[in-house]
Every structure is written in structure tokens, then in C-alpha cells.
Protein backbone atom coordinates (compact mmCIF):
# COMPACT_ATOMS: atom_id res chain seq x y z
CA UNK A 1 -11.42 1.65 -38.53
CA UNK A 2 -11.62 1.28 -35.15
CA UNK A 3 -12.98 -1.85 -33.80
CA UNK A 4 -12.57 -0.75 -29.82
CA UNK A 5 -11.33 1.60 -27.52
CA UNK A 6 -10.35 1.76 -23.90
CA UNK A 7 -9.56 4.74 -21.73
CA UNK A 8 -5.93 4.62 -20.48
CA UNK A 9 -7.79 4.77 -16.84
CA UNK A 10 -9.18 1.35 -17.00
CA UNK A 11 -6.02 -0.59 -17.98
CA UNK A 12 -4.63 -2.50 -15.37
CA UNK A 13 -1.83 -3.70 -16.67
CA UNK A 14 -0.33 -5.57 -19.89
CA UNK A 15 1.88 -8.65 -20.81
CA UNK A 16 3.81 -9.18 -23.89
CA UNK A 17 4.30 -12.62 -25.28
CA UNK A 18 7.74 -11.90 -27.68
CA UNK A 19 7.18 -15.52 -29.36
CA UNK A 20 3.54 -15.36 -30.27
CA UNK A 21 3.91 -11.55 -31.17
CA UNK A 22 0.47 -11.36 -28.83
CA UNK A 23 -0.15 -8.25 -26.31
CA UNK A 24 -2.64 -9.27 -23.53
CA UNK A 25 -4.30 -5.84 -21.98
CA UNK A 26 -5.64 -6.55 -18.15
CA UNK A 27 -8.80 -3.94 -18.36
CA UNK A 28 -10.55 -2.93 -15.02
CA UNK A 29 -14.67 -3.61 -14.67
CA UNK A 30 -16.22 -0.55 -15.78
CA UNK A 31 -20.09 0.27 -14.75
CA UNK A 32 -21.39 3.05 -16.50
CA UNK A 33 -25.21 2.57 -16.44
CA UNK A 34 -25.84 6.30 -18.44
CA UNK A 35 -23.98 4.81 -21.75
CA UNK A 36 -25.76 4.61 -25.19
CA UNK A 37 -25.50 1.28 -26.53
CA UNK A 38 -23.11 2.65 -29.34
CA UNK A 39 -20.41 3.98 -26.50
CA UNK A 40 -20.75 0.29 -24.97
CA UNK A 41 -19.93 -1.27 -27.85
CA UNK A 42 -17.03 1.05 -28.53
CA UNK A 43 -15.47 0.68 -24.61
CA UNK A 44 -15.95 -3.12 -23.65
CA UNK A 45 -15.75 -2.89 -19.95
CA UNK A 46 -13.23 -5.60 -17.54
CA UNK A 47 -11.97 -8.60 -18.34
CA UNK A 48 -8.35 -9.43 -21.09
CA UNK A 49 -8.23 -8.77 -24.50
CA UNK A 50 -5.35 -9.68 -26.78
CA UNK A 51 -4.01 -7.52 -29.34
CA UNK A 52 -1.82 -8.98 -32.07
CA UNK A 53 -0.50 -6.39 -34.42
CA UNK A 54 -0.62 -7.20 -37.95
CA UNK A 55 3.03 -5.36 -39.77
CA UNK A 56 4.54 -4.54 -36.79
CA UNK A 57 6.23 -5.96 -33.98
CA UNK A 58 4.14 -6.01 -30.80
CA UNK A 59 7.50 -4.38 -28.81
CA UNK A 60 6.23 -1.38 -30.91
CA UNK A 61 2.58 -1.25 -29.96
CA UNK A 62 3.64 -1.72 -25.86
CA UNK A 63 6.57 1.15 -26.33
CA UNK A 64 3.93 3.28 -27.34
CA UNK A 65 1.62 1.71 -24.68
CA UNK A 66 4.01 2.37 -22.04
CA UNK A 67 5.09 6.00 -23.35
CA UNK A 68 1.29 6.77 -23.29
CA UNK A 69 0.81 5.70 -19.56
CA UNK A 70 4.24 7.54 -18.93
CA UNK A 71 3.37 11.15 -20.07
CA UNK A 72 -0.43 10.48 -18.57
CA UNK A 73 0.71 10.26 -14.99
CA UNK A 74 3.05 13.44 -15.21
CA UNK A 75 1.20 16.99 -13.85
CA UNK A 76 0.86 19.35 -16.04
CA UNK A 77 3.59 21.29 -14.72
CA UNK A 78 6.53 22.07 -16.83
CA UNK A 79 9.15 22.09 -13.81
CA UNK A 80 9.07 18.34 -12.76
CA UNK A 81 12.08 16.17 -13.50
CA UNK A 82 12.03 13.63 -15.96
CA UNK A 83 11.47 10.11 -14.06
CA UNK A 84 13.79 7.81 -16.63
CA UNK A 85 13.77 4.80 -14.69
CA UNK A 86 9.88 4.98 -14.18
CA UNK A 87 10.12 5.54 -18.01
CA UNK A 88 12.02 3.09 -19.20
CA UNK A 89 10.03 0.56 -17.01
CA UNK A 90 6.38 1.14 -18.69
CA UNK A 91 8.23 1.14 -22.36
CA UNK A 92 9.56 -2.44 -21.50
CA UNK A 93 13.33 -0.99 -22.40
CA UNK A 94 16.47 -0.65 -20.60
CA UNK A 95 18.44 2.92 -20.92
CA UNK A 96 21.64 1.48 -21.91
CA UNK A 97 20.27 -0.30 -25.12
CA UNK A 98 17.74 2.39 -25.94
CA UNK A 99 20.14 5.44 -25.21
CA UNK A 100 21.68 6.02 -28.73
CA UNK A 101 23.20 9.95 -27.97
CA UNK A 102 24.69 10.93 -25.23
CA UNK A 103 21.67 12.38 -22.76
CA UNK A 104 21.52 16.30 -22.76
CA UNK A 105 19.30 18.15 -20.59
């Protein structure tokens, strides 16, 4: 069931808090005065909301978070280089601990 949704577009940032297994979401103010009332209900506009996943760790929910934001700023191109550092940044992971097999391109 889904409760709400925001476009990646109008997410400013995020903050995890490890102890309280809490992600806090930084939205931007959105005005979008043709809406329905049902599609304003579904995408809240501005402000913080706090997810805390229920059966999974909230590392999980901002790796794939971050991997989401990753592959939606790449062009569509197919020839571009893969930016790991840029990567590794939005998924809140460092390369060395993440990198199980050897990298192969």
C-alpha cells in the first residue's frame, strides 16, 4: 500500500540516524496549482519526513536511495564512464568495504 510518494526531483537531501534506525528525507516546496486533490495527497509537497523501515535496516532503504539518485543523474548514453566515487558517496558506502570481487570492466 502506498501511503506517499515523492518524485526523486524534489528531494533535497537525506540523513540517516544508524541508532534510531530513522531516515529523515529533506523534500523541496512543490507548487503545483493544476493537481487533483487525490495527486496532493499522494505527493506531500516541502518540508522533512522520516521514514523508519519496519524488517529492514534503514542502511538498506538509503543504499537503494542513493543508487536511485545515482543512475537518475547519468545521460542516457551508453558510453559514459562509471563515476564510482560519486557512487559510492550517494549509497553512504566506501569501495573498499563494499568491493567483494575484484572490479572488471
Amino acid at each position: 500500500e502506498i501511503h506517499a510518494a515523492w518524485r526523486l526531483d524534489t528531494i533535497q537531501g537525506w540523513n540517516v540516524n544508524r541508532e534510531l534506525n530513522e531516515l529523515v528525507l529533506i523534500l523541496a516546496p512543490t507548487t503545483s496549482p493544476g493537481e487533483s486533490p487525490r495527486e496532493k495527497a499522494l505527493v506531500p509537497g516541502g518540508g522533512r519526513v522520516i521514514i523508519r523501515p519496519i524488517g529492514v535496516s534503514v542502511l538498506k532503504v538509503s543504499e537503494v536511495l542513493g543508487a536511485n539518485v545515482f543512475l537518475n543523474m547519468r545521460s542516457p548514453t551508453k558510453s559514459q564512464d562509471l563515476d564510482e566515487v560519486q557512487f559510492y558517496k550517494l549509497i553512504g558506502a566506501s569501495p573498499a568495504k563494499t568491493m567483494a570481487a575484484p572490479h572488471t570492466r
